[in-house]
PDB file of N, CA and C in Angstrom:
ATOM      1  N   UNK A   1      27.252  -5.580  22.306  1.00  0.00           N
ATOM      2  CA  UNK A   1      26.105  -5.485  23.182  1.00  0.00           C
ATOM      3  C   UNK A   1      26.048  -6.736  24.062  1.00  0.00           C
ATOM      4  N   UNK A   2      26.132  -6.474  24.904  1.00  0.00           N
ATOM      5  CA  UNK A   2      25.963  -7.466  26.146  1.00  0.00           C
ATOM      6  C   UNK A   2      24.301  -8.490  26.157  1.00  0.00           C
ATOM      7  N   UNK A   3      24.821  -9.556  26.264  1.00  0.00           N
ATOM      8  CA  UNK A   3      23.417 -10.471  25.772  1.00  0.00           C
ATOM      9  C   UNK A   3      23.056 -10.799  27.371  1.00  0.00           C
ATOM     10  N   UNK A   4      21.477 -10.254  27.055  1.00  0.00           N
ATOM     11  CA  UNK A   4      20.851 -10.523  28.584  1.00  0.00           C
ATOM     12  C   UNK A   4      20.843 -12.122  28.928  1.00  0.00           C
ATOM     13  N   UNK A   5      20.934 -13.031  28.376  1.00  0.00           N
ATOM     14  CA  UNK A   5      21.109 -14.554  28.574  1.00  0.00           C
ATOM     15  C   UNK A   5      21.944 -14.730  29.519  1.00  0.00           C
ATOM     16  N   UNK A   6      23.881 -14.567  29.265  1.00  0.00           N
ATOM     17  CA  UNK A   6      24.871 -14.758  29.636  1.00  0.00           C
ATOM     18  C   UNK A   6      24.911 -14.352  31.284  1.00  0.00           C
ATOM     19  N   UNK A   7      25.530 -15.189  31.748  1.00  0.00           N
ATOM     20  CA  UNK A   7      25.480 -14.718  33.414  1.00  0.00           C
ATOM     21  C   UNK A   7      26.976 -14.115  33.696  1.00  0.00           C
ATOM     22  N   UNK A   8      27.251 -12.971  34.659  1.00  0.00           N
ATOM     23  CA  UNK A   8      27.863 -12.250  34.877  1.00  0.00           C
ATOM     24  C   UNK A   8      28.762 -12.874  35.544  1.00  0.00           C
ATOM     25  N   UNK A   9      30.127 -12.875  35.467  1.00  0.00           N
ATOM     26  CA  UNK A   9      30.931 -13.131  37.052  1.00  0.00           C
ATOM     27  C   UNK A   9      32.033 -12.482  37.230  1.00  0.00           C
ATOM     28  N   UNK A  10      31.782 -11.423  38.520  1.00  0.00           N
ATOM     29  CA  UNK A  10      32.826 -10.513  38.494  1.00  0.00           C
ATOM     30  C   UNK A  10      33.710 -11.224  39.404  1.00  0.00           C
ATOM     31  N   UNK A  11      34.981 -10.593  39.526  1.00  0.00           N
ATOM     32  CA  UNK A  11      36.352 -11.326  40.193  1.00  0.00           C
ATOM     33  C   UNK A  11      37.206 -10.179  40.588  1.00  0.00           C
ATOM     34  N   UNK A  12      37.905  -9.890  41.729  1.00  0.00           N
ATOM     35  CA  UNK A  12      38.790  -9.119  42.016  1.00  0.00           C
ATOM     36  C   UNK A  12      40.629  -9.914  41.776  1.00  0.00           C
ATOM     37  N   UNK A  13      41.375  -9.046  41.410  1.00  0.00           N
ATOM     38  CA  UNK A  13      42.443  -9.565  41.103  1.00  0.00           C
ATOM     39  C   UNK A  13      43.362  -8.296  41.353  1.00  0.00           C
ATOM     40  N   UNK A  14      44.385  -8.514  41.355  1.00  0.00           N
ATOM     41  CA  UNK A  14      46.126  -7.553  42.656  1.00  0.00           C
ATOM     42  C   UNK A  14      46.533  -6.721  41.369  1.00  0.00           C
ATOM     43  N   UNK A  15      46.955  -5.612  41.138  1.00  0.00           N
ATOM     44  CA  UNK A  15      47.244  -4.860  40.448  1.00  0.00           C
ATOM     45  C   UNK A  15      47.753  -5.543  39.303  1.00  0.00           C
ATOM     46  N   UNK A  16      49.193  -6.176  40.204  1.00  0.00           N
ATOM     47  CA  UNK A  16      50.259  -6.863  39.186  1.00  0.00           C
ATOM     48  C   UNK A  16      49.528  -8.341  38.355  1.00  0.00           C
ATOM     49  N   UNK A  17      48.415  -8.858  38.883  1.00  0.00           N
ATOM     50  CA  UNK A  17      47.968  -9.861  37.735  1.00  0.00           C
ATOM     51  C   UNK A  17      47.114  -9.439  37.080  1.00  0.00           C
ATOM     52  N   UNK A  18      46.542  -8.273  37.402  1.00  0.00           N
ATOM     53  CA  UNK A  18      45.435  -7.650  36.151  1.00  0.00           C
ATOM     54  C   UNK A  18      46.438  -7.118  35.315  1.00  0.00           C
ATOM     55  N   UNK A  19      47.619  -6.345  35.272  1.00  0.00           N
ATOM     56  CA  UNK A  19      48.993  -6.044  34.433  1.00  0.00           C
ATOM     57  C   UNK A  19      49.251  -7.178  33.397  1.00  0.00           C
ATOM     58  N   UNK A  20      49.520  -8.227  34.155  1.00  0.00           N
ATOM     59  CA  UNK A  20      49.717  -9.515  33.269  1.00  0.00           C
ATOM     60  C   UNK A  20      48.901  -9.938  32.638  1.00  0.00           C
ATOM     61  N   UNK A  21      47.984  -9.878  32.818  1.00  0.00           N
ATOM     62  CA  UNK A  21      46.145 -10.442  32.368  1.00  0.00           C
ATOM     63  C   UNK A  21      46.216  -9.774  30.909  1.00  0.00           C
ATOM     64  N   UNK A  22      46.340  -8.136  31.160  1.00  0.00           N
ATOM     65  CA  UNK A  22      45.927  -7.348  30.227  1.00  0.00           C
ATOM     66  C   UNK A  22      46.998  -7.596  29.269  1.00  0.00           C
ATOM     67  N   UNK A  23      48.627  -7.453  29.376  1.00  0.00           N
ATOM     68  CA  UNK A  23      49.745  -7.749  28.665  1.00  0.00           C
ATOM     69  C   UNK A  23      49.889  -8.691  27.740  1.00  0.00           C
ATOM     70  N   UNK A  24      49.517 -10.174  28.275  1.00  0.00           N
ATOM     71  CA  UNK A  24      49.397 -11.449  27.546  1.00  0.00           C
ATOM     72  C   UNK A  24      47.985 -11.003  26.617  1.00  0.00           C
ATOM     73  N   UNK A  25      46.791 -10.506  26.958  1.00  0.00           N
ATOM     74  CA  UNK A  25      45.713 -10.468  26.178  1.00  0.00           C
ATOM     75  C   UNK A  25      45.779  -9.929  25.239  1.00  0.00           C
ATOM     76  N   UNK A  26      46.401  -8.487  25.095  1.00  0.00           N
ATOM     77  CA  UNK A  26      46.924  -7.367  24.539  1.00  0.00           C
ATOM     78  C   UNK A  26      48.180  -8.558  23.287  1.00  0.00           C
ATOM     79  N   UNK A  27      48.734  -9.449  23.904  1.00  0.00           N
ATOM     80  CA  UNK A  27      49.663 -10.050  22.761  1.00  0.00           C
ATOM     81  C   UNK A  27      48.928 -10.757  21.773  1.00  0.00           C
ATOM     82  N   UNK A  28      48.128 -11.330  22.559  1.00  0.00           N
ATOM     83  CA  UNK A  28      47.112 -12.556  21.611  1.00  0.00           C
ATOM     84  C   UNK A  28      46.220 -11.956  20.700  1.00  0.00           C
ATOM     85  N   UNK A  29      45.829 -10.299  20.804  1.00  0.00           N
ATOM     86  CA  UNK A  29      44.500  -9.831  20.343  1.00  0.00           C
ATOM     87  C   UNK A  29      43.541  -9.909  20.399  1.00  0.00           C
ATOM     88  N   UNK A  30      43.665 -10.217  22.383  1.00  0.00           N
ATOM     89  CA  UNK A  30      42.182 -10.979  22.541  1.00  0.00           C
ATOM     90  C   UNK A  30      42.229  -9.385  23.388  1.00  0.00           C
ATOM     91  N   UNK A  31      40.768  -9.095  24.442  1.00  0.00           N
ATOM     92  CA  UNK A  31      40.787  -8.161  25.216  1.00  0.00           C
ATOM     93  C   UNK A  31      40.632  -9.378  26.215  1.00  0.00           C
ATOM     94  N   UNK A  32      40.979  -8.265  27.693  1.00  0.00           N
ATOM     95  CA  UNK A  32      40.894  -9.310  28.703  1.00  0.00           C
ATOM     96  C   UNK A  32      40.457  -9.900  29.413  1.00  0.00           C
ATOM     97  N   UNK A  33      38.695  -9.760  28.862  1.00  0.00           N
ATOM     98  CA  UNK A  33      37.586 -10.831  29.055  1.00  0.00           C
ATOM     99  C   UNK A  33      37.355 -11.849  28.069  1.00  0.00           C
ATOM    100  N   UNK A  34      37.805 -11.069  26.621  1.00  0.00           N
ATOM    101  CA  UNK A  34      38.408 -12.438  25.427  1.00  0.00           C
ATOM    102  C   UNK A  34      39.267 -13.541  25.789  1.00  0.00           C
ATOM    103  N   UNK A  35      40.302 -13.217  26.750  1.00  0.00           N
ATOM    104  CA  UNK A  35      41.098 -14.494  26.895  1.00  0.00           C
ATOM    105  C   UNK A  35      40.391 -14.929  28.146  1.00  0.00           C
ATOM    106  N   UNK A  36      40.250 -14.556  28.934  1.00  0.00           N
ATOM    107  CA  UNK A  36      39.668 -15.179  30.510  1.00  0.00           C
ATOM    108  C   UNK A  36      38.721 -16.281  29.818  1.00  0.00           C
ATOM    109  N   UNK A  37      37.484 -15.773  28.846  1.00  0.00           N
ATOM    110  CA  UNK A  37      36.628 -16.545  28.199  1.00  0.00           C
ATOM    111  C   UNK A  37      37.385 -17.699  27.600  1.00  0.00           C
ATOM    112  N   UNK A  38      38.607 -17.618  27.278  1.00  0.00           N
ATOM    113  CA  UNK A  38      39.331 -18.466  26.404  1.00  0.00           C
ATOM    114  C   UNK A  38      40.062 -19.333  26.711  1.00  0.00           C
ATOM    115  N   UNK A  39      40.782 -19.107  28.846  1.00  0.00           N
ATOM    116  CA  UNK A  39      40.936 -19.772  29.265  1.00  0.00           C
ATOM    117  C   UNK A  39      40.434 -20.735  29.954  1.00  0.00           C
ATOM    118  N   UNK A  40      39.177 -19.971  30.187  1.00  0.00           N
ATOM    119  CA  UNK A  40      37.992 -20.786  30.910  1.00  0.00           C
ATOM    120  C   UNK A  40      37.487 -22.089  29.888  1.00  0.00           C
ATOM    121  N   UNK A  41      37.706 -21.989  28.970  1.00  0.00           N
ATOM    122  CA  UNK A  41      37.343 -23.152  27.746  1.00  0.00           C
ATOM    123  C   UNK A  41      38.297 -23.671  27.517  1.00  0.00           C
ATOM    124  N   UNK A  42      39.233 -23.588  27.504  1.00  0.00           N
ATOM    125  CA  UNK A  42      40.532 -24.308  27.544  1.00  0.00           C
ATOM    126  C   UNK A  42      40.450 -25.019  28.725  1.00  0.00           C
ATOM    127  N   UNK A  43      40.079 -24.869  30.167  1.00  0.00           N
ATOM    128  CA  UNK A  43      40.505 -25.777  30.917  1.00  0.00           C
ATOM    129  C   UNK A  43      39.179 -26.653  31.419  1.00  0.00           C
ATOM    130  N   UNK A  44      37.875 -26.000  30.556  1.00  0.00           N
ATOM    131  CA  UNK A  44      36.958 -26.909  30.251  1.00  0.00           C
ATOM    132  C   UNK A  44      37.547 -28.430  29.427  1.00  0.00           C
ATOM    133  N   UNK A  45      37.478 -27.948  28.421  1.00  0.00           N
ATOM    134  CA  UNK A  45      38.206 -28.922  27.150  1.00  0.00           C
ATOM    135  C   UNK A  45      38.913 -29.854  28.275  1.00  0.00           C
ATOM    136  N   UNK A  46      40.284 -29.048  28.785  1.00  0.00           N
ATOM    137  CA  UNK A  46      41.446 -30.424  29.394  1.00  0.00           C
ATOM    138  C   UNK A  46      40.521 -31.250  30.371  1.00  0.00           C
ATOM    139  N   UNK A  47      39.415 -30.600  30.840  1.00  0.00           N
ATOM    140  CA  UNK A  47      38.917 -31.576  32.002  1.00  0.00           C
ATOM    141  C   UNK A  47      37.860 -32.530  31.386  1.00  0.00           C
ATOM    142  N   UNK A  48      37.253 -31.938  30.368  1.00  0.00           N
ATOM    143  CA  UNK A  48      36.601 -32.892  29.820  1.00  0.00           C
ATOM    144  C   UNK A  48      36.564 -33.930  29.062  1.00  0.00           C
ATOM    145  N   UNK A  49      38.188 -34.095  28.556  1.00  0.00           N
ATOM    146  CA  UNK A  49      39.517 -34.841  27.809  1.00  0.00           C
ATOM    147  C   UNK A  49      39.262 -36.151  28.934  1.00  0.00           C
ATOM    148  N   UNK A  50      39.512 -35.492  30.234  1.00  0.00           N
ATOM    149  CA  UNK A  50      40.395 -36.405  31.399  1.00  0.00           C
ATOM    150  C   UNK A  50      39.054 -37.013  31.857  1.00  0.00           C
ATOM    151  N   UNK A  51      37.982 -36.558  32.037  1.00  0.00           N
ATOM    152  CA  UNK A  51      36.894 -36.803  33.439  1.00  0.00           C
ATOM    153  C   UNK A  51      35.536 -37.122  32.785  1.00  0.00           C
ATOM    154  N   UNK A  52      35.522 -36.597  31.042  1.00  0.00           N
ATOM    155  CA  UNK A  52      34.311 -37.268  30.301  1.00  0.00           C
ATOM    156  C   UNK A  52      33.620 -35.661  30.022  1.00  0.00           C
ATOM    157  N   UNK A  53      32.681 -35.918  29.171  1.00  0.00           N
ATOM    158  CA  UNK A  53      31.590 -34.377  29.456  1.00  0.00           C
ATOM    159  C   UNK A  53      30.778 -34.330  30.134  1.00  0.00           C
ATOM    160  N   UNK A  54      30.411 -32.489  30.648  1.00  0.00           N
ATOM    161  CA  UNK A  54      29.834 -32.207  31.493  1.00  0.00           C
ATOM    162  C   UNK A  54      28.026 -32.019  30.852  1.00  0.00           C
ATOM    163  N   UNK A  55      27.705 -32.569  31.681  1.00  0.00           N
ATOM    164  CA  UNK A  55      26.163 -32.198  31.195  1.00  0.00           C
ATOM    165  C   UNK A  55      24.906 -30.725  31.684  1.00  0.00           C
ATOM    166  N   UNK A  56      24.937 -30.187  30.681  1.00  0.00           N
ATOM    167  CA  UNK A  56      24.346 -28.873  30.871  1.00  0.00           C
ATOM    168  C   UNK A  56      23.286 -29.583  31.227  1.00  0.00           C
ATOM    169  N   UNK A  57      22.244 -29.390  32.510  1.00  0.00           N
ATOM    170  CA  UNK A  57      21.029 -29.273  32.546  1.00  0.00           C
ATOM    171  C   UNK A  57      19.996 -27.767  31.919  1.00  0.00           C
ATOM    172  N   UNK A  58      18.887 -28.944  31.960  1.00  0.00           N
ATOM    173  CA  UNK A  58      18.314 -27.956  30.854  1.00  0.00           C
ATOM    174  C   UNK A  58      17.625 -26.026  32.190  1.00  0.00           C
ATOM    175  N   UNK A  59      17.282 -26.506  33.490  1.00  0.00           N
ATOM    176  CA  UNK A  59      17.187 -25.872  34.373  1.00  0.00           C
ATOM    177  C   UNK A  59      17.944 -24.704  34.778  1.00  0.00           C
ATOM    178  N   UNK A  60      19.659 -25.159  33.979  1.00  0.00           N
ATOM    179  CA  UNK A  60      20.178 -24.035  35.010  1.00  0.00           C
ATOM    180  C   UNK A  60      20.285 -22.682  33.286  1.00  0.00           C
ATOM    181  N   UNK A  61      19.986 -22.798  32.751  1.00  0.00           N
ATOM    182  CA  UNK A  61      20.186 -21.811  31.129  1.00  0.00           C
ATOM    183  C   UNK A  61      19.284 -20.810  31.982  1.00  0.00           C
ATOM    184  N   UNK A  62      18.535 -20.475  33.187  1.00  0.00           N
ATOM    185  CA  UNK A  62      17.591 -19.545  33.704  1.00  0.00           C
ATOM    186  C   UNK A  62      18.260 -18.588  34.261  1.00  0.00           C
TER     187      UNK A  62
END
């Protein structure tokens, strides 16, 4: 069930990288908003390694 909190973000992508998207996701056992979610935190993490952490304000959770 989709949690009314979470904010939406749709993205268009070319046949052949939604193919790949789904292929690699499909290997990992993630689905292919499981890994997108997974890469998106992954390259949170590396930036926040390099550049310090990011600070959630309390304003934008709306």
């Amino acid at each position: 069930m989709r949690n009314k909190n979470n904010k939406h973000l749709g993205i268009e992508v070319d046949p052949e990288l939604h193919y790949k998207l789904r292929f690699i996701s499909k290997y990992y056992g993630r689905s292919a908003n499981g890994h997108i979610l997974y890469l998106i935190r992954q390259s949170i993490k590396e930036f926040e390694a390099q550049e310090g952490a990011i600070k959630f304000p309390a304003d934008e959770s709306k």
